[in-house]
Structure formats: C-alpha cells, structure tokens
C-alpha atoms as a PDB file:
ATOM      1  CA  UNK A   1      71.399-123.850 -30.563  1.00  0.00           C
ATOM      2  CA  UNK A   2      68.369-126.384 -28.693  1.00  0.00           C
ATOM      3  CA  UNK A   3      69.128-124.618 -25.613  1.00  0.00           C
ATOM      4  CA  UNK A   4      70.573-121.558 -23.520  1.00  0.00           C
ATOM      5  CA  UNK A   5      73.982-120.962 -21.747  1.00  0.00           C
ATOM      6  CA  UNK A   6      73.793-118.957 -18.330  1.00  0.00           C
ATOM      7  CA  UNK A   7      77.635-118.196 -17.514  1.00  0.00           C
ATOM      8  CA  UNK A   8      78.192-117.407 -13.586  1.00  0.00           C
ATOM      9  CA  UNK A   9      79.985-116.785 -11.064  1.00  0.00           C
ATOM     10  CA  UNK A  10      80.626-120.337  -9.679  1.00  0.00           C
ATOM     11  CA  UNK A  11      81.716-119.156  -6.520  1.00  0.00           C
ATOM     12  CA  UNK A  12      79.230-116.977  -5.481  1.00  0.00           C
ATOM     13  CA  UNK A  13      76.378-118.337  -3.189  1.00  0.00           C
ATOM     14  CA  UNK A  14      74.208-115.657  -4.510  1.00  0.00           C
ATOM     15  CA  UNK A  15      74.654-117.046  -8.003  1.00  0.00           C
ATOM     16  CA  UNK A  16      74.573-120.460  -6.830  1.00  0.00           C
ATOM     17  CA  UNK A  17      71.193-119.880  -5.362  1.00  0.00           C
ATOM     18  CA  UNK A  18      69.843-118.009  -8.286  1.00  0.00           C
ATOM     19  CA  UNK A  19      71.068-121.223 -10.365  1.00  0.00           C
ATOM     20  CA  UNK A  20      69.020-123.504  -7.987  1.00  0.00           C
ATOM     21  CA  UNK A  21      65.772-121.185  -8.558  1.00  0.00           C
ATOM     22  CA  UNK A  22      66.382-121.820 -12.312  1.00  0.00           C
ATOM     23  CA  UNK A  23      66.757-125.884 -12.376  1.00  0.00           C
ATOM     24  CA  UNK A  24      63.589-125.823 -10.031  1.00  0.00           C
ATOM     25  CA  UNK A  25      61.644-123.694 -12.664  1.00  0.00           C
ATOM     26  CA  UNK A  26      62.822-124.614 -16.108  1.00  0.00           C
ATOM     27  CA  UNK A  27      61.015-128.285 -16.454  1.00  0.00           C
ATOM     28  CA  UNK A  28      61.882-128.242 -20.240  1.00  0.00           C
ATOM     29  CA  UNK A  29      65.539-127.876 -19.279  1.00  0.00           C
ATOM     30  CA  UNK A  30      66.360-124.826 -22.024  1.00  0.00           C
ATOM     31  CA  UNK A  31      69.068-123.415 -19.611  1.00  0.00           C
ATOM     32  CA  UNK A  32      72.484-124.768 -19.430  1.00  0.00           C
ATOM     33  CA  UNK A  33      74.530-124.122 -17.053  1.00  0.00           C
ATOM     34  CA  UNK A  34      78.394-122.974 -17.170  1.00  0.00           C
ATOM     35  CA  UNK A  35      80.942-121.433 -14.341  1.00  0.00           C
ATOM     36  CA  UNK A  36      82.799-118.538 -15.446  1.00  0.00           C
ATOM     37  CA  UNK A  37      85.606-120.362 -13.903  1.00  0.00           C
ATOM     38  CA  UNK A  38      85.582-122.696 -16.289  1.00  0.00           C
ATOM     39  CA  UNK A  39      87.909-123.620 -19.604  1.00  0.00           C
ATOM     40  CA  UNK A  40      84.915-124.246 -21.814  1.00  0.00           C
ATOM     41  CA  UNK A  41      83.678-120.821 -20.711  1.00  0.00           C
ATOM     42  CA  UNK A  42      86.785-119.310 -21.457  1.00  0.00           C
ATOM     43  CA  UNK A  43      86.483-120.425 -24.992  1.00  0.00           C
ATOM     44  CA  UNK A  44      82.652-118.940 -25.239  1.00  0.00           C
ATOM     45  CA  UNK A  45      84.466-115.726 -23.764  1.00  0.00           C
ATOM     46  CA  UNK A  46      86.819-115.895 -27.156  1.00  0.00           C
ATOM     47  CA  UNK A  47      84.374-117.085 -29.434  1.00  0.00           C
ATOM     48  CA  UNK A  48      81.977-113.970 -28.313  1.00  0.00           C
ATOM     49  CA  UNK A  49      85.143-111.368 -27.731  1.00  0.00           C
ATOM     50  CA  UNK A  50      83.093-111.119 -24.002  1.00  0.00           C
ATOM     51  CA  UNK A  51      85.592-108.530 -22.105  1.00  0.00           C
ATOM     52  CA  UNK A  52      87.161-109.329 -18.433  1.00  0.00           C
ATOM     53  CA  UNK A  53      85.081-106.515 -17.270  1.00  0.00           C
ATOM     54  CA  UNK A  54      81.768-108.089 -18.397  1.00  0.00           C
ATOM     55  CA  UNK A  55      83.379-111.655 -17.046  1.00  0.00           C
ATOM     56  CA  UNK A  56      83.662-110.377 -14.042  1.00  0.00           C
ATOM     57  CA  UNK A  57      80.411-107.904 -13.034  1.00  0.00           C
ATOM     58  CA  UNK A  58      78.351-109.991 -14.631  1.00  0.00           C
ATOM     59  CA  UNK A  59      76.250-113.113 -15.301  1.00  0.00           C
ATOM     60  CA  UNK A  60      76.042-114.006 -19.428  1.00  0.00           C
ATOM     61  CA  UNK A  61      73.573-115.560 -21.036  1.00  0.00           C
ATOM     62  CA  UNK A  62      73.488-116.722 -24.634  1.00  0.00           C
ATOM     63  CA  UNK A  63      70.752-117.127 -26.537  1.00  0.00           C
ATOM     64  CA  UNK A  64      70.562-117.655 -30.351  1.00  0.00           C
ATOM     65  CA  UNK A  65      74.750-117.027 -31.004  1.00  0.00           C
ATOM     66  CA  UNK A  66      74.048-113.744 -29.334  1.00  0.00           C
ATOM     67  CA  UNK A  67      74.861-113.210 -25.352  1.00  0.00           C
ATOM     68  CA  UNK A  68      73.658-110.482 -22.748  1.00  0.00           C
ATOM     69  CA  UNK A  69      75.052-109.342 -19.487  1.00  0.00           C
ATOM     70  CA  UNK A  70      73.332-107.648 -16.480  1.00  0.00           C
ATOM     71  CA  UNK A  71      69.863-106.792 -16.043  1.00  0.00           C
ATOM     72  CA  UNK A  72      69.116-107.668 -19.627  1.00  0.00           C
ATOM     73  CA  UNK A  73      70.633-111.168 -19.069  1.00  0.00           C
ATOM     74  CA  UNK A  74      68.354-111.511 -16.050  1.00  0.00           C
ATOM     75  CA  UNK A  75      65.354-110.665 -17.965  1.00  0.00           C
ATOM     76  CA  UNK A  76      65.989-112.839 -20.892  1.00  0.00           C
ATOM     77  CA  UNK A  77      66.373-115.866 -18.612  1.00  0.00           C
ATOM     78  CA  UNK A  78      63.099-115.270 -16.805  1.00  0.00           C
ATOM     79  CA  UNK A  79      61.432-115.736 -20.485  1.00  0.00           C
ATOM     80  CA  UNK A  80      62.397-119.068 -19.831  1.00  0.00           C
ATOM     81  CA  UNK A  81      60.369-119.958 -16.843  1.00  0.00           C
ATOM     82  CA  UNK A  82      56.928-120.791 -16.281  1.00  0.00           C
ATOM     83  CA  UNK A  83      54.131-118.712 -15.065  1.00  0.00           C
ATOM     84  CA  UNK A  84      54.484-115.948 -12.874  1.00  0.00           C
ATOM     85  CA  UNK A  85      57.855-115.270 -13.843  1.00  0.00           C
ATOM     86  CA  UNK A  86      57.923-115.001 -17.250  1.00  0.00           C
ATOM     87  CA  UNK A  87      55.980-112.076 -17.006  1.00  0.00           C
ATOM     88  CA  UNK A  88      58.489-110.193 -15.431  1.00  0.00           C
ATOM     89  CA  UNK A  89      60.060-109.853 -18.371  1.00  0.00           C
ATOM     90  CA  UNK A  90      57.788-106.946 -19.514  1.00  0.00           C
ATOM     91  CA  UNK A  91      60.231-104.969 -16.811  1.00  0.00           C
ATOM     92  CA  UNK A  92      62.742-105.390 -19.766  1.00  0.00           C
ATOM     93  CA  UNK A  93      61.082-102.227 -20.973  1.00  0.00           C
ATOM     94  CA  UNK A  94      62.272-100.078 -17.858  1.00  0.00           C
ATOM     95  CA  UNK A  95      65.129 -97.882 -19.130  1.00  0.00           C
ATOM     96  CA  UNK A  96      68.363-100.133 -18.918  1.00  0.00           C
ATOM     97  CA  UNK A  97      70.279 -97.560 -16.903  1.00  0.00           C
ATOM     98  CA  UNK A  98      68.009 -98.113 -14.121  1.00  0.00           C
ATOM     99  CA  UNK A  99      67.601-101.941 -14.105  1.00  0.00           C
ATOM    100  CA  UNK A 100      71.645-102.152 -14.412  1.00  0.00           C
ATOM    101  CA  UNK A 101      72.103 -99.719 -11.555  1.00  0.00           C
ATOM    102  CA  UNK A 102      70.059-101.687  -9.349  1.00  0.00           C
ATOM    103  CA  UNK A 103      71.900-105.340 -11.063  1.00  0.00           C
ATOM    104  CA  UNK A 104      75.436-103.254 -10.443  1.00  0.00           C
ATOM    105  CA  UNK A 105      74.220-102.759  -6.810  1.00  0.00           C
ATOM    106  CA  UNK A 106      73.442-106.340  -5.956  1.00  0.00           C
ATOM    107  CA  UNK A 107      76.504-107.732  -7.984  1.00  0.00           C
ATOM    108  CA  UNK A 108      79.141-105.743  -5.458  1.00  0.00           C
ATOM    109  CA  UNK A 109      77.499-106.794  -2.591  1.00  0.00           C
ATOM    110  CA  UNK A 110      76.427-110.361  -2.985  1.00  0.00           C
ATOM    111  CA  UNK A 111      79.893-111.708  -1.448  1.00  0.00           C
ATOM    112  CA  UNK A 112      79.516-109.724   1.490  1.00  0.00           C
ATOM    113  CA  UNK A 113      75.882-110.478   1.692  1.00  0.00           C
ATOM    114  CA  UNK A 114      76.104-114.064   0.567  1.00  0.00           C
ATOM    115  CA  UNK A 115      79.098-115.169   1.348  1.00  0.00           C
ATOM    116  CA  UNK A 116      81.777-117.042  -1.255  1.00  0.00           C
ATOM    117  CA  UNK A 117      82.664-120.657  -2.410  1.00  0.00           C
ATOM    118  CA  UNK A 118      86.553-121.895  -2.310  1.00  0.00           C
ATOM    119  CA  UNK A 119      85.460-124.040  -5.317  1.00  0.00           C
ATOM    120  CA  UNK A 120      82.988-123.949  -8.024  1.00  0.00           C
ATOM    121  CA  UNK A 121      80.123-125.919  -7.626  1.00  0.00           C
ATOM    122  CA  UNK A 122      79.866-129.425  -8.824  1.00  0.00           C
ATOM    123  CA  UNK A 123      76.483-130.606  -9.977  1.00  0.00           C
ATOM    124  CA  UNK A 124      75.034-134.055  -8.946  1.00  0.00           C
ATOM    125  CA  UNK A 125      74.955-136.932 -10.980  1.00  0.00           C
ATOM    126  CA  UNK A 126      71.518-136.117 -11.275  1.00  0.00           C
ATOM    127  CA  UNK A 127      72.057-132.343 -12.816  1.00  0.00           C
ATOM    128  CA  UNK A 128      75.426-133.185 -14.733  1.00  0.00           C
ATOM    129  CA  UNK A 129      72.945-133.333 -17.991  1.00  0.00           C
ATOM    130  CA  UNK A 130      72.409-129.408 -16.709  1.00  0.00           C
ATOM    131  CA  UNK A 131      75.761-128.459 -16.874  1.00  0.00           C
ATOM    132  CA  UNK A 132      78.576-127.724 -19.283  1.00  0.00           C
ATOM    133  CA  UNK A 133      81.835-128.064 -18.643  1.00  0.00           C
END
C-alpha cells in the first residue's frame, strides 16, 4: 500500500480536529483518511476481522496490511509527521497499559468535552484526494 488509512470517528469534533492537525502536518500526504461511518470502512472492518468493540473505542490505522487501535495507533501516525512530532513516537516504548489508559480516558470523554457532529464530515474539493470513501 503507497499510503496509510486512519479510520475515525466522523462525528466526533475531537477526531475531526485531530484529523485537521494531520492534513496540516503530513505535506507528503501518506495518511488517508476514512469515517468509521462509512461503507468502504465497513469492508476494511471485514477484510481485517476489526471487532465492534475496537470500531467503536477506537481510532484504526493501517499500515502495511496490518492495523492498530488506541495509543499504539496514535503513535504510529505521529511517525508520519515532520519534526517535532515524530519524535514522540519514542513514547511508544511506555508500557501499553498506561498509554491506553490514558487513550481510554480521553476517548469517553471527548463527546462531552468536544461536543458531536449529526453528520460525518465532508472534505472540500480541495481534500477529497485525502479521503476515502
């Protein structure tokens, strides 16, 4: 695969916003971008036997036929970004029960935080190359 799939919540500001922060960052455009709402993520969520749970509490991202969830997700996407960031993936060393603890803690509160879509976002003409649908 030439490129990435980050599967999200498209409803969720919180995720929208983190999305943003990626298309700002990610000049070479490796990250594509895919609402969990979405029929063509429903197939990746066959193809990968991905659980509802996982669907659900958690952003996906796949990565050489092979997908991640949680904190793990979030640190595989940051080696995608430029200087700082990428650094932060040396954090993916921290014991996973810890970084998905704090990821779990975020993740139940980022409606009531962040509020909540009625719809999934729709990308501009100008990111639709971003986007899968």
């Amino acid at each position: 695969m030439e490129y990435a799939i980050l599967i999200f919540d498209g409803v969720c500001n919180f995720c929208n916003g983190f999305i943003n922060f990626i298309i700002d960052l990610d000049h070479k455009k490796r990250i594509k971008f895919l609402a969990s709402q979405s029929e063509n993520a429903k197939e990746i969520f066959k193809k990968y036997k991905i659980s509802p749970k996982e669907i659900k509490e958690s952003i996906i991202f796949i990565e050489d036929e092979r997908y991640t969830t949680k904190s793990t997700a979030f640190f595989h996407i940051l080696k995608y970004l430029p200087f700082p960031y990428f650094l932060l993936y040396a954090f993916i060393g921290t014991p996973r029960f810890i970084r998905d603890a704090i990821y779990d803690y975020i993740a139940r509160n980022r409606y009531k935080w962040f509020g909540k879509r009625t719809t999934c976002r729709m990308p501009t003409k100008e990111l639709k190359e971003r986007f899968l649908y």
